[in-house]
Protein backbone atom coordinates (compact mmCIF):
# COMPACT_ATOMS: atom_id res chain seq x y z
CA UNK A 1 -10.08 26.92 53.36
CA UNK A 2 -13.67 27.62 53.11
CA UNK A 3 -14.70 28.29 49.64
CA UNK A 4 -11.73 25.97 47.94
CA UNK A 5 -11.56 23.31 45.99
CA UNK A 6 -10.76 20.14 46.80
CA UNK A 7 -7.53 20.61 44.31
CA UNK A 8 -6.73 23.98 45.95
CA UNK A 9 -7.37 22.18 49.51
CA UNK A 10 -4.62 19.02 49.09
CA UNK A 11 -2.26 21.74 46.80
CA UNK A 12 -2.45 23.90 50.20
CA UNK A 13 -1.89 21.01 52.80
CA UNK A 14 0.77 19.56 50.81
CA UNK A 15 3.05 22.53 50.58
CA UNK A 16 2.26 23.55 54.42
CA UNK A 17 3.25 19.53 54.97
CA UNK A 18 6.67 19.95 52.81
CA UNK A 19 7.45 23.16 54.48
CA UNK A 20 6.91 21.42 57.60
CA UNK A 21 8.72 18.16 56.56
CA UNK A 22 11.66 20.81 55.28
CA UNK A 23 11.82 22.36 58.50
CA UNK A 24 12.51 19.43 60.75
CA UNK A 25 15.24 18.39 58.33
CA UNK A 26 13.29 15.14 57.50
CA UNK A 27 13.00 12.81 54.28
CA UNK A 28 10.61 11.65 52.43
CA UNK A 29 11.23 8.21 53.62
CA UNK A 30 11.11 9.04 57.25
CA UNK A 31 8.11 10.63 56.99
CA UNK A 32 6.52 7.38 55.24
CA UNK A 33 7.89 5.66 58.21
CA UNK A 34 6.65 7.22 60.71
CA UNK A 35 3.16 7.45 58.94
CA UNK A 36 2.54 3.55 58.86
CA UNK A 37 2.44 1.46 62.14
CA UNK A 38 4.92 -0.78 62.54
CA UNK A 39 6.42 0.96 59.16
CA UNK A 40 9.53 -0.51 58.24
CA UNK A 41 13.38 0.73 56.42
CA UNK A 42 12.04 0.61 52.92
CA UNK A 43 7.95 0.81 52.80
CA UNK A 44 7.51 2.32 49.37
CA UNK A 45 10.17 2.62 46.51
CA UNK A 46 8.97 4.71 43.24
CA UNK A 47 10.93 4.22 39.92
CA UNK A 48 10.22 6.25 37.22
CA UNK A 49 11.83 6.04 34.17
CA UNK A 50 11.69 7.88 30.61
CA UNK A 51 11.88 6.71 27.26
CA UNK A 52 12.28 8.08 24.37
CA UNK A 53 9.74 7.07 21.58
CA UNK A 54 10.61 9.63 18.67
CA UNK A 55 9.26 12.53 19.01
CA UNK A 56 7.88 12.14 22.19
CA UNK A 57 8.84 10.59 25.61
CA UNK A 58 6.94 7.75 27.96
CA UNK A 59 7.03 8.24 31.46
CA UNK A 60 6.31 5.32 33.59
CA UNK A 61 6.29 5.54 37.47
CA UNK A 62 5.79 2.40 39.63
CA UNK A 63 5.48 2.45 43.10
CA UNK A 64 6.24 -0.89 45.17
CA UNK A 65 5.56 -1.17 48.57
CA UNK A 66 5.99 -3.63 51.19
CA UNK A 67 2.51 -4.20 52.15
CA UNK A 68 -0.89 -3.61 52.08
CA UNK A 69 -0.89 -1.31 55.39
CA UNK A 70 1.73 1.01 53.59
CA UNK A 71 -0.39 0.66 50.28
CA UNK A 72 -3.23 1.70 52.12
CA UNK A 73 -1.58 4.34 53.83
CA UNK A 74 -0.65 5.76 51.25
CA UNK A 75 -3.92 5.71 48.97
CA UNK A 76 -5.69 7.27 51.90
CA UNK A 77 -2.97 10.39 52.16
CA UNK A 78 -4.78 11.18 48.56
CA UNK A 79 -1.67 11.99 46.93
CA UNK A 80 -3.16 10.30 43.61
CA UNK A 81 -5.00 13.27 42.75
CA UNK A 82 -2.53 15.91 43.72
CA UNK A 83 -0.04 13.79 41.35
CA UNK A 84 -2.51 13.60 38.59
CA UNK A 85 -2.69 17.05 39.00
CA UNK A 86 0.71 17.48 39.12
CA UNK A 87 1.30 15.72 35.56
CA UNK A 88 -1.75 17.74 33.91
CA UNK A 89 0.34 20.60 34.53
CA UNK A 90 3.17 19.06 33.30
CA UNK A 91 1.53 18.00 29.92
CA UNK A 92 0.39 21.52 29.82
CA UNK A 93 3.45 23.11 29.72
CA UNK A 94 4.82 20.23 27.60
CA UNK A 95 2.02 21.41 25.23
CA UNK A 96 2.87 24.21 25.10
CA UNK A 97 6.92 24.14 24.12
CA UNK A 98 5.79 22.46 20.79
C-alpha cells in the first residue's frame, strides 16, 4: 500500500473487507454487531430515499443509531469518505448521461 492514497487505501480495505464479509456468509448488520461492544439487534438503520424534483432527483440518506458507542464506531471505521467518494462518482456518471 506504500505509495497510495488515502482514497486508494480505504477503496482497497473495503473491498478486501466485503470479500471477506462475503465469504463467511455474513451481513452487514452482523458485522456492525460484532464491531461495537455490547452491540445490540438493531445498532444503525440507514434510510435513503429519492425524490423527484423535475428534472432532477434528491437523495437523502439518514443514518440512526442507537448510541453514541455505535455512532462512534462507526465514524472511526472512516466510511464517510469512502461514501463521499462513492457519490462523487455517482454524480459523475450522472453528469455525464445528460
Amino acid at each position: 500500500m506504500v505509495g497510495m492514497t488515502d482514497s486508494e487505501i480505504l477503496a482497497q480495505l473495503g473491498a478486501r473487507l466485503r470479500a471477506y464479509r462475503l465469504q463467511q456468509n455474513l451481513t452487514v448488520a452482523h458485522v456492525a454487531r460484532r464491531a461495537v461492544p455490547g452491540g445490540d439487534d438493531d445498532p444503525a438503520r440507514v434510510t435513503v430515499t429519492h425524490t423527484d424534483i423535475g428534472e432532477r432527483t434528491r437523495m437523502v440518506e439518514v443514518t440512526a443509531v442507537s448510541s453514541r458507542a455505535v455512532r462512534d464506531a462507526i465514524v472511526k471505521t472512516g466510511m464517510e469518505a469512502g461514501l463521499q467518494d462513492a457519490l462523487d462518482l455517482l454524480e459523475e456518471v450522472a453528469r455525464s448521461l445528460q
